[in-house]
Structures are given as C-alpha cells and as structure tokens.
Protein backbone atom coordinates (compact mmCIF):
# COMPACT_ATOMS: atom_id res chain seq x y z
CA UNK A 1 -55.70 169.21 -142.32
CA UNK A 2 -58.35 169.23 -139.96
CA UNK A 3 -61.44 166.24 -140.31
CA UNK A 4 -65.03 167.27 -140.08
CA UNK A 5 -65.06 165.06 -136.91
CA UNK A 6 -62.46 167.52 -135.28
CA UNK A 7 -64.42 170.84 -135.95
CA UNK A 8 -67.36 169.23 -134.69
CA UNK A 9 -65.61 168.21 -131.42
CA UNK A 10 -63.86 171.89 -131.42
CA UNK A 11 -67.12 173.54 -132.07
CA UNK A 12 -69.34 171.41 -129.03
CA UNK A 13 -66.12 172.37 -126.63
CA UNK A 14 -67.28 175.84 -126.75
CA UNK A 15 -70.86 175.93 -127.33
CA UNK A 16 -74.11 175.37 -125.11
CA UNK A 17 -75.24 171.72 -125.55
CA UNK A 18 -79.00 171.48 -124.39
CA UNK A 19 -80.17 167.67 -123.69
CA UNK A 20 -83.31 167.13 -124.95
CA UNK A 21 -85.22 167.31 -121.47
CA UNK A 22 -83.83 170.81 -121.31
CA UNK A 23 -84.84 171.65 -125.11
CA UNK A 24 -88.09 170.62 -124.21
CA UNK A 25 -88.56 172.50 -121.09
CA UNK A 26 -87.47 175.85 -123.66
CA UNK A 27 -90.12 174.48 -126.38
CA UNK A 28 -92.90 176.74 -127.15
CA UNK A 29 -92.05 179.83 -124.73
CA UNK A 30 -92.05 183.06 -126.72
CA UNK A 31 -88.64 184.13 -125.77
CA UNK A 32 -87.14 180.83 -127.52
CA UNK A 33 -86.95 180.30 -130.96
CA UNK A 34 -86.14 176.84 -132.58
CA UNK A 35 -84.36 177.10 -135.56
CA UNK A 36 -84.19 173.96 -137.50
CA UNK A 37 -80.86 174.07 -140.34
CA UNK A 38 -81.45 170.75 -141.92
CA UNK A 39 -82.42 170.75 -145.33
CA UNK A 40 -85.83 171.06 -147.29
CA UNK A 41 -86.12 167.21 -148.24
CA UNK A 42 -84.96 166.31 -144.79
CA UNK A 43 -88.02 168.40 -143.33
CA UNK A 44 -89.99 166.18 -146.29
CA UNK A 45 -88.91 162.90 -145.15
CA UNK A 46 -88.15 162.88 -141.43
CA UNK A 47 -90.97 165.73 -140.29
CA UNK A 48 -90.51 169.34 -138.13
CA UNK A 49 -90.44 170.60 -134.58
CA UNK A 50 -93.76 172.62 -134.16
CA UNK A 51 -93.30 176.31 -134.39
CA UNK A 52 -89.31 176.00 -135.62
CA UNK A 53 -88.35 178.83 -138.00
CA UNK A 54 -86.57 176.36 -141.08
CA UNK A 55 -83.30 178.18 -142.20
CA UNK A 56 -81.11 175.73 -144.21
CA UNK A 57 -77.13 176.18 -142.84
CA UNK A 58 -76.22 176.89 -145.96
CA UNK A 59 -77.68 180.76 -145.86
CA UNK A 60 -78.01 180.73 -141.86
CA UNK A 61 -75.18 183.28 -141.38
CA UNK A 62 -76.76 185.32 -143.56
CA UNK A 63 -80.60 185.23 -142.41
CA UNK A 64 -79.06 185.82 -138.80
CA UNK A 65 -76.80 189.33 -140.37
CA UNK A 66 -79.01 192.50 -139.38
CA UNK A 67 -77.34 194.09 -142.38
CA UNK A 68 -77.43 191.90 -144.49
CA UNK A 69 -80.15 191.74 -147.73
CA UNK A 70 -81.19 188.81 -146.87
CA UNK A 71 -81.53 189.18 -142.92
CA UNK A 72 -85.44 187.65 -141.51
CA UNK A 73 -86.91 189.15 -139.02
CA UNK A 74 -87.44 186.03 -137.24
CA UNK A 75 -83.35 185.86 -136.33
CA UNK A 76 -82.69 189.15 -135.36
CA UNK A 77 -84.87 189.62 -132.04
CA UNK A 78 -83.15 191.34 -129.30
CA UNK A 79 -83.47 188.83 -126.44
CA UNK A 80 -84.40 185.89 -128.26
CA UNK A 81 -82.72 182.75 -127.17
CA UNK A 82 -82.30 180.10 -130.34
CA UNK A 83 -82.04 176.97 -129.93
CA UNK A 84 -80.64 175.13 -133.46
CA UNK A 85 -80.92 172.09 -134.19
CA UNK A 86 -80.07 169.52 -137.22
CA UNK A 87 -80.27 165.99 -137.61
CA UNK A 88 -77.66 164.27 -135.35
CA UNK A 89 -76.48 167.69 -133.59
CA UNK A 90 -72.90 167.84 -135.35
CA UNK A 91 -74.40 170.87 -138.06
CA UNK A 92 -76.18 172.91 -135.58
CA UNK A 93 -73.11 172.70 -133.13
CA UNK A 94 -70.84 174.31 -135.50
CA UNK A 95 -73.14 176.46 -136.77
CA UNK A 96 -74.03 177.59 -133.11
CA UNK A 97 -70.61 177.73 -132.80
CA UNK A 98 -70.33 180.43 -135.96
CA UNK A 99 -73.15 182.63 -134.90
CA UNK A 100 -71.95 183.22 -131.74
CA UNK A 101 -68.75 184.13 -133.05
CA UNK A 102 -70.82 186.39 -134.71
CA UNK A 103 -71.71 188.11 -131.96
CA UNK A 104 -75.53 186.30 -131.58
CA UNK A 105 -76.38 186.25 -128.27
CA UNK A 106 -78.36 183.12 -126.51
CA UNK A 107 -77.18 180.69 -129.31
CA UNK A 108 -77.18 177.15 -128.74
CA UNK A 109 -78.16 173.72 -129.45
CA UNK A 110 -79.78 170.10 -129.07
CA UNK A 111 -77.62 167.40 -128.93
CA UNK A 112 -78.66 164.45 -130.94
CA UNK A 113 -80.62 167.22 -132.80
CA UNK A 114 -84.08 165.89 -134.13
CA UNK A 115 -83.54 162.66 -134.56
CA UNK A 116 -83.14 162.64 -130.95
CA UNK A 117 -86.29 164.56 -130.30
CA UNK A 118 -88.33 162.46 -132.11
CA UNK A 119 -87.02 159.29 -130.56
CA UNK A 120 -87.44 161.13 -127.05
CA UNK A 121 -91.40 161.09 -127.97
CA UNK A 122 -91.02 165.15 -128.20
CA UNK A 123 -93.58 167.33 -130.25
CA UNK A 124 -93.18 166.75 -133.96
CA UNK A 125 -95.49 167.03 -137.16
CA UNK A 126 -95.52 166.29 -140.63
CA UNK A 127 -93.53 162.70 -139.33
CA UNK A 128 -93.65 159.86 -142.28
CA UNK A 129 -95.86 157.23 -140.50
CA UNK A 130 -94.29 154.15 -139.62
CA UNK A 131 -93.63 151.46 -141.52
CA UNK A 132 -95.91 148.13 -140.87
C-alpha cells in the first residue's frame, strides 16, 4: 500500500509547481484562471484569492469534464491556463496531477498553496482579522 505522502510526492514529480512569485506574476491576467479546491468552511475561516473560481476537489474532475452534467463553463476554456491551489499545495498537486491526465491542458499549481500566499503578503479577501 501506497501512503498519501507517496502520491503526493508521485503527483509533484510530474506536475508544474509554480512558486508563489511566479503565481503572482499569472494573478489577475485573463488567460489564467485560479481555481481554489479547498473546501467551503476553509474559504470561511482562512479567506480567498481575488477572482479564484471555488471548485471543492471532491467534484473538480467533474466541473472540469466538457461532457459531463455537471461541467462549468468557467473550466472548460480553450486556452485557459489554471492555476489550482489548496491549502498546503499537497491537494491541488494531485489533483493537477489528475486533470492533466485528463487531458486539461495548462494545468498546474502553487506550492505551499494559500497558506503560502497569504503569508507571502499576496492579494487575499474575506481573511479572519488577526488576533490581538
């Protein structure tokens, strides 16, 4: 059997690992698309990107499938390169890694994910304030 740990380290072996300096350089042009796979209350408690489409990784395969039902049209753009990104950068690496084997184009993701971001001083809203 396979740990977590080890898919994780399988999955960043093959996908595109953006830094944050380079996630932020991609931030806000209209041929990038941040896609954020953490969780509603995670959103709640520990705030957004600005302008990051939210699709949870537990329907992202699906929301990304052009035939599928339950497809959005904001993950199937021809020419779109997204950018995923979780909390700590272990989700959105294997799910990176899953819609590229897929066949989704342009797919990668920020290592150290948003926690990261935040911590770099990168755009974010909806952030708990800090505790006194």
């Amino acid at each position: 059997m396979k740990s977590a740990r080890q898919l994780v380290d399988e999955a960043l072996a093959v996908v595109e690992t953006l830094s944050i300096e380079q996630a932020q350089a991609l931030h806000g042009r209209t041929e990038v698309q941040f896609v954020d796979i953490r969780e509603g209350n995670e959103l709640k408690t520990e705030g957004r990107i600005p302008g990051a489409f939210h699709a949870p990784r537990g329907v992202l395969e699906f929301w990304f499938d052009p035939s599928s039902d339950w497809q959005q049209a904001a993950l199937v753009r021809p020419g779109v390169r997204y950018v995923l990104f979780c909390a700590a950068g272990w989700r959105s690496a294997l799910a990176a890694r899953d819609l590229a084997a897929m066949g989704v184009a342009g797919v990668c993701h920020v290592g150290g994910g948003f926690r990261a971001w935040a911590a770099a001083g990168a755009p974010t809203e909806g952030c708990p304030a800090a505790p006194r």
